[in-house]
N, C-alpha and C. Protein backbone atom coordinates (compact mmCIF):
# COMPACT_ATOMS: atom_id res chain seq x y z
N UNK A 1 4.89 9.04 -2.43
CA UNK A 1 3.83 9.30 -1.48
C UNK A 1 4.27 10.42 -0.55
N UNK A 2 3.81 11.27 -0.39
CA UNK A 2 4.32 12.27 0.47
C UNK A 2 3.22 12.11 1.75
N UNK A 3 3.60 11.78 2.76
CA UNK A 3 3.29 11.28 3.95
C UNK A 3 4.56 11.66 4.61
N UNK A 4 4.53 12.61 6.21
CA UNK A 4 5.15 12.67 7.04
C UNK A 4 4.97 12.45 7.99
N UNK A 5 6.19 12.20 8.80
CA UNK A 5 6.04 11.33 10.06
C UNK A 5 7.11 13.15 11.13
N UNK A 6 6.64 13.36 12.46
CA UNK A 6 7.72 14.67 12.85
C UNK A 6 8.29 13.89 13.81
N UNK A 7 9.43 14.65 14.58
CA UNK A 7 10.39 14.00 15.54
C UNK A 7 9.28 14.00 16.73
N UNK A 8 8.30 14.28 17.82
CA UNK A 8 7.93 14.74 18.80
C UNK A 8 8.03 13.49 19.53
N UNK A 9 8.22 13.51 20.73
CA UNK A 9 7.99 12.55 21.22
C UNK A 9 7.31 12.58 22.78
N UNK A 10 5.87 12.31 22.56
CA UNK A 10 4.77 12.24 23.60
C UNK A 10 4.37 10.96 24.33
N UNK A 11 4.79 11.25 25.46
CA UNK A 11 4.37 9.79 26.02
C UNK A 11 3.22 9.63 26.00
N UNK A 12 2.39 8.39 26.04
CA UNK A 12 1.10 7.66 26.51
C UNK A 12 1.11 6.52 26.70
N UNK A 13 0.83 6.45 28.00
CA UNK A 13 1.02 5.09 28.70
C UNK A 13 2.69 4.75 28.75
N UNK A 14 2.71 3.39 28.00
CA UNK A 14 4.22 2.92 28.09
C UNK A 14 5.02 3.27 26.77
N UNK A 15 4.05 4.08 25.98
CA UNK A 15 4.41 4.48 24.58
C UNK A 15 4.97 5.68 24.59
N UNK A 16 6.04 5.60 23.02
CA UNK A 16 6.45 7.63 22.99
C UNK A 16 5.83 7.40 21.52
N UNK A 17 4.64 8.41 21.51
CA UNK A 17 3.64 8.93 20.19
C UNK A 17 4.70 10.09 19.57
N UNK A 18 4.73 10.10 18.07
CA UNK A 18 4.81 10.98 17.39
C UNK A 18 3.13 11.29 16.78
N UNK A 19 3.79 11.98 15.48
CA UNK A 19 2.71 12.53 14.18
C UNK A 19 2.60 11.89 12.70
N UNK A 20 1.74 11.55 12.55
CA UNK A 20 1.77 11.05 10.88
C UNK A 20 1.00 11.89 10.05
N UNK A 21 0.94 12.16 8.88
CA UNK A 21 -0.06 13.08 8.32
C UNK A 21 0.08 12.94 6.81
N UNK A 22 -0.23 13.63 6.00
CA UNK A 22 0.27 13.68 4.44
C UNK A 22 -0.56 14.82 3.69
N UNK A 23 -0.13 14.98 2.38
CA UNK A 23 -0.80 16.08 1.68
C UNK A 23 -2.11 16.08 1.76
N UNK A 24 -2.38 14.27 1.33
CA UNK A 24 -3.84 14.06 1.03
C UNK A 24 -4.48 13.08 2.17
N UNK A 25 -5.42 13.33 2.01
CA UNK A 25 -6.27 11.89 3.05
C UNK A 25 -5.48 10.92 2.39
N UNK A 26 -6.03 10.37 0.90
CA UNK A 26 -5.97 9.50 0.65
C UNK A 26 -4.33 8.84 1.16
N UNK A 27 -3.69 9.25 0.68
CA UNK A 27 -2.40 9.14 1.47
C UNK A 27 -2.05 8.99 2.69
N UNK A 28 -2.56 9.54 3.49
CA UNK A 28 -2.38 9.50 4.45
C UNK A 28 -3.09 7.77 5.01
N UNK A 29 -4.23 7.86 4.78
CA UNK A 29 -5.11 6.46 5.17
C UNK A 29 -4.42 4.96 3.90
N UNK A 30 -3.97 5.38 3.15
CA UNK A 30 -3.06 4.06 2.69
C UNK A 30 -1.84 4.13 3.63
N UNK A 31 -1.15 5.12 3.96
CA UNK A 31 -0.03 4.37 5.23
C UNK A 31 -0.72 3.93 6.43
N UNK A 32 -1.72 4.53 6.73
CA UNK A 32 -2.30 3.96 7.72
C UNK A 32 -2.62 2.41 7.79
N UNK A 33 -3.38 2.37 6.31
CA UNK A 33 -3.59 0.47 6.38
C UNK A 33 -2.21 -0.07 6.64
N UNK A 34 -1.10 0.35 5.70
CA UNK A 34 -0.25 -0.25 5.71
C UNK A 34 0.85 -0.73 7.70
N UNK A 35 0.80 0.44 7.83
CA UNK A 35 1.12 0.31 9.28
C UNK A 35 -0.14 -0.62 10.30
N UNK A 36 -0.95 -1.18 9.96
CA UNK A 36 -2.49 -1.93 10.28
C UNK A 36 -3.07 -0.62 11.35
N UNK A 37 -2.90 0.48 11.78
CA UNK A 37 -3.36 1.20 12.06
C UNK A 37 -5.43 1.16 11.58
N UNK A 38 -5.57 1.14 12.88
CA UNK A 38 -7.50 1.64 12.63
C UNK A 38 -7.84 2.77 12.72
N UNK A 39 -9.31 2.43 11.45
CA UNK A 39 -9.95 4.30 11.23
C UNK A 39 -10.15 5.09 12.46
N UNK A 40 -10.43 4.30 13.54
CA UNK A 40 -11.17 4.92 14.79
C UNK A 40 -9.76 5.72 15.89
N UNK A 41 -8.63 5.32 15.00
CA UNK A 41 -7.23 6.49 15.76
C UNK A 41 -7.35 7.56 14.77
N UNK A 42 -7.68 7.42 13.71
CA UNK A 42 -7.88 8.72 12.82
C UNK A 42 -7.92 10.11 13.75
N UNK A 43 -7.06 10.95 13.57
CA UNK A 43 -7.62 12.16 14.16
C UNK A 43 -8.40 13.44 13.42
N UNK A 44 -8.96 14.04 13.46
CA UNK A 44 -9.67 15.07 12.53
C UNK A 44 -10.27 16.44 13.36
N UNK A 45 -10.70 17.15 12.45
CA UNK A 45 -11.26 18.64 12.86
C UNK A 45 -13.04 17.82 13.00
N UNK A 46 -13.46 18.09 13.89
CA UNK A 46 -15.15 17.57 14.39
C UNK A 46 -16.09 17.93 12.89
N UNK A 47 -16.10 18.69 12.32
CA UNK A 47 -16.96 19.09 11.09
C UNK A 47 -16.51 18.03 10.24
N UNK A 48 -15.57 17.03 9.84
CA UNK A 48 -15.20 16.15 9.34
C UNK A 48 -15.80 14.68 9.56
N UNK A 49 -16.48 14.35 8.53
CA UNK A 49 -17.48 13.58 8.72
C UNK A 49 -16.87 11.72 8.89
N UNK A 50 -15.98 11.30 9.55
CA UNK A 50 -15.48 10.44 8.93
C UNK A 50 -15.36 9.88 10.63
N UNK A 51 -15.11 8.47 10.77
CA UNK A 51 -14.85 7.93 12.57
C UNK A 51 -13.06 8.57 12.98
N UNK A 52 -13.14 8.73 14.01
CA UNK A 52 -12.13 9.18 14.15
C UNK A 52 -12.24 9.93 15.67
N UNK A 53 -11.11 11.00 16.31
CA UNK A 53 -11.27 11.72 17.52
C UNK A 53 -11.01 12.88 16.68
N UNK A 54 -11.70 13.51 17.83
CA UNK A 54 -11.55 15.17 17.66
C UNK A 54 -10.13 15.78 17.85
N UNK A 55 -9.66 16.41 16.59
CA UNK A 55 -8.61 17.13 17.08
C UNK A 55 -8.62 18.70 15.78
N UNK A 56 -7.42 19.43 15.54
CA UNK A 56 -7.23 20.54 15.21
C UNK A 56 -7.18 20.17 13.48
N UNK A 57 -6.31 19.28 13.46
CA UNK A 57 -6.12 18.50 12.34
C UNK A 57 -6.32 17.33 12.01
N UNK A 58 -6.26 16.91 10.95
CA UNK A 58 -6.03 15.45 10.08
C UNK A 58 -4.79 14.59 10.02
N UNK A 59 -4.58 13.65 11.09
CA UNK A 59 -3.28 13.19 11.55
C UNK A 59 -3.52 11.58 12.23
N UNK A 60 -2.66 11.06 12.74
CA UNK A 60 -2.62 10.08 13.12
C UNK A 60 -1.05 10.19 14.11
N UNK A 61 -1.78 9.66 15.66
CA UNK A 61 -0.62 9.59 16.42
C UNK A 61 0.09 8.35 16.42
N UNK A 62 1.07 8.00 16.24
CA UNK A 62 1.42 6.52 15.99
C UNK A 62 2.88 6.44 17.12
N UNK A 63 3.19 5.66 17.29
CA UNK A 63 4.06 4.86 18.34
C UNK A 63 5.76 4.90 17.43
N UNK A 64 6.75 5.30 18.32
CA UNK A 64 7.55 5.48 17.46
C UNK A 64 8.15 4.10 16.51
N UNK A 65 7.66 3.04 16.88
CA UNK A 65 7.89 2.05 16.11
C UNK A 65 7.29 1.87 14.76
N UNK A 66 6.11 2.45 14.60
CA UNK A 66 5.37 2.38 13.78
C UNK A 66 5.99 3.61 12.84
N UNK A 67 6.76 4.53 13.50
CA UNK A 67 7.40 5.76 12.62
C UNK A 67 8.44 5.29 12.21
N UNK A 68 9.14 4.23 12.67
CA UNK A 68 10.20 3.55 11.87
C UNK A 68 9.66 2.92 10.23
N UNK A 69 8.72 2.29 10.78
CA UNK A 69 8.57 1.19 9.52
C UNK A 69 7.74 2.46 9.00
N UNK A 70 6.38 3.80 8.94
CA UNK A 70 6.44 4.47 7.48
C UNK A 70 7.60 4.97 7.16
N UNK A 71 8.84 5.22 7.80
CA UNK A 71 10.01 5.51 6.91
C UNK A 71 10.27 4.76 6.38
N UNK A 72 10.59 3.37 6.53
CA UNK A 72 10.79 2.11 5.65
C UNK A 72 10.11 2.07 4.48
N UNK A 73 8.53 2.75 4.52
CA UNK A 73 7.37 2.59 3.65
C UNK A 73 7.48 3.96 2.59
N UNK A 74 8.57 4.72 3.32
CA UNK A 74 8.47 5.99 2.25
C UNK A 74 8.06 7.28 3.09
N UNK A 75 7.90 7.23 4.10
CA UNK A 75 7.56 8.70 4.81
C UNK A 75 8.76 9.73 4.77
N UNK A 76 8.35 10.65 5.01
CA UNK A 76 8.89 11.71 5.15
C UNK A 76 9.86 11.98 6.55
N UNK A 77 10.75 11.84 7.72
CA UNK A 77 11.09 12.81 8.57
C UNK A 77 11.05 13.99 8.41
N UNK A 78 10.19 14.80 9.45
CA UNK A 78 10.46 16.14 9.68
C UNK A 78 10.88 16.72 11.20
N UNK A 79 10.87 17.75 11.56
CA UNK A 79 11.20 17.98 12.49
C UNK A 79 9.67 18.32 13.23
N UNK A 80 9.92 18.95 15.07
CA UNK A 80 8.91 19.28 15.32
C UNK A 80 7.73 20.64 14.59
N UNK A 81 8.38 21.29 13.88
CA UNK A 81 7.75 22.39 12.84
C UNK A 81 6.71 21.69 11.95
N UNK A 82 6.98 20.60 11.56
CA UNK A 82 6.26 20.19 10.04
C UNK A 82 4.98 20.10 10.77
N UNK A 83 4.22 19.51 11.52
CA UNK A 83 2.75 19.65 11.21
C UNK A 83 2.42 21.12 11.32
N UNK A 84 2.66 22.27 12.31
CA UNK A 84 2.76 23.32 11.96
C UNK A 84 2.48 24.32 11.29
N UNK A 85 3.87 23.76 10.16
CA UNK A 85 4.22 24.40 8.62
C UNK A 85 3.15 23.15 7.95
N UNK A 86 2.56 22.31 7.83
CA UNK A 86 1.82 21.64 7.20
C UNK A 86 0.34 22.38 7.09
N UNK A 87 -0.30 22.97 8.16
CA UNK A 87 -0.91 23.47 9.04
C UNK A 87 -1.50 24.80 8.17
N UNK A 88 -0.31 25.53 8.34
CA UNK A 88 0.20 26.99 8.10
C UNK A 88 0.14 27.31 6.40
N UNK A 89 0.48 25.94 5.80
CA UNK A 89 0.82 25.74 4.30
C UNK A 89 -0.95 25.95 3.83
N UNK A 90 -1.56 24.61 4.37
CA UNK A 90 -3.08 24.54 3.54
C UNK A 90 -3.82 25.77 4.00
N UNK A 91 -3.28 26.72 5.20
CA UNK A 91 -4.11 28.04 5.67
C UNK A 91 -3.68 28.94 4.81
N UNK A 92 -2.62 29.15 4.10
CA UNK A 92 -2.22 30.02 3.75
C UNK A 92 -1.47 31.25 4.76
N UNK A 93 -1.10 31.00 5.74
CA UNK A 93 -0.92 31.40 7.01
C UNK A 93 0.97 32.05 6.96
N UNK A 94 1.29 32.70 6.03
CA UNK A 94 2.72 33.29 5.51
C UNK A 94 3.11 33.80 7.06
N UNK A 95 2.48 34.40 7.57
CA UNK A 95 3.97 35.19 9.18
C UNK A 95 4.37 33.68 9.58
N UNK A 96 3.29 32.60 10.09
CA UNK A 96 3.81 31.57 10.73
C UNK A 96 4.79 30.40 9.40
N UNK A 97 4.65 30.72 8.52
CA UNK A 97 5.34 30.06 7.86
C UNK A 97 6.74 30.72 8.16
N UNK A 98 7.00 31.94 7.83
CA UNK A 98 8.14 32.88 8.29
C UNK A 98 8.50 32.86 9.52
N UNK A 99 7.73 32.18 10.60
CA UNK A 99 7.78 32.21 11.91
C UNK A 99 8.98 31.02 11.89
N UNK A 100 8.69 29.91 11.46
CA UNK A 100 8.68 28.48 11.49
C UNK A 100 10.55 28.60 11.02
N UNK A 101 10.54 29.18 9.94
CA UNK A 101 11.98 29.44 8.84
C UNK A 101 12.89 30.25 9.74
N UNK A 102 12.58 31.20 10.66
CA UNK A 102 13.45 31.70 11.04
C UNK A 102 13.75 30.94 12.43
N UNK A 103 12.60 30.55 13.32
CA UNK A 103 13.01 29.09 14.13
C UNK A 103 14.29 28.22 13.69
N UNK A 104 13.81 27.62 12.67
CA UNK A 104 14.52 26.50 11.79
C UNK A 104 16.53 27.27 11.83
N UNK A 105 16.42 28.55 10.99
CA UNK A 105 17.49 28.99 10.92
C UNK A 105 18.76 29.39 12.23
N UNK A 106 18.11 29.30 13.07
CA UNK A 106 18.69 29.48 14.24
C UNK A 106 18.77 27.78 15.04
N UNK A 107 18.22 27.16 14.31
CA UNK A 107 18.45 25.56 14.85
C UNK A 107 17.85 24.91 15.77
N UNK A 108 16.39 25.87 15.78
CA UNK A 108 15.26 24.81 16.69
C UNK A 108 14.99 23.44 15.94
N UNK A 109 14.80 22.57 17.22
CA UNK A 109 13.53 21.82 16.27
C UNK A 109 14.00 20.65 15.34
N UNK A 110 15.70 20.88 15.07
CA UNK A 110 16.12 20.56 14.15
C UNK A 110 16.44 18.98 13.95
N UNK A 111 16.46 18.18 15.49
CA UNK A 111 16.95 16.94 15.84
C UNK A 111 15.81 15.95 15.17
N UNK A 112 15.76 15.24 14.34
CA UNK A 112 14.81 14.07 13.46
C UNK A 112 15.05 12.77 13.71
């Protein structure tokens, strides 16, 4: 299952939120059941017809506990780059992909 989870860590409320995401929806919304996560945290681009909040992308903010157990389930760690380079990948978006690599090479970002 290729589903990733990135290092970020955003507070809300008494929580620290990361990122969840994956190649595919479908993927992505089977870790979601699995974590019991609901459709209505779904995040999405507004032209996306599905319940959910408005955002840039197709993601799910989850609680870092919940980023423990999809690693347990098979997720991915990435660093703060991967939604990004996830981002950048389905745009076809090559400088920021090159942006991202030469970040990386100099050792941003890098702590997971």
């Amino acid at each position: 299952m290729s589903v990733y989870v990135d290092n970020a860590r955003h507070k809300y409320g008494r929580m620290i939120m990361c990122h969840m995401w994956a190649d595919t929806r479908e993927e992505l919304f089977e870790m979601a059941n699995k974590l019991g996560l609901q459709l209505r945290w779904f995040q999405r681009p507004p032209n996306v017809d599905l319940p959910g909040m408005d955002a840039s992308w197709e993601h799910f903010d989850i609680a870092t506990s919940k980023r423990a157990l999809a690693i347990r389930f098979g997720a991915i760690q990435t660093d703060k780059y991967g939604p990004i380079e996830h981002t950048a990948r389905l745009r076809g978006d090559t400088k920021m992909l090159e942006r991202i690599a030469s970040n990386r090479a100099k050792g941003f970002g890098q702590k997971v």
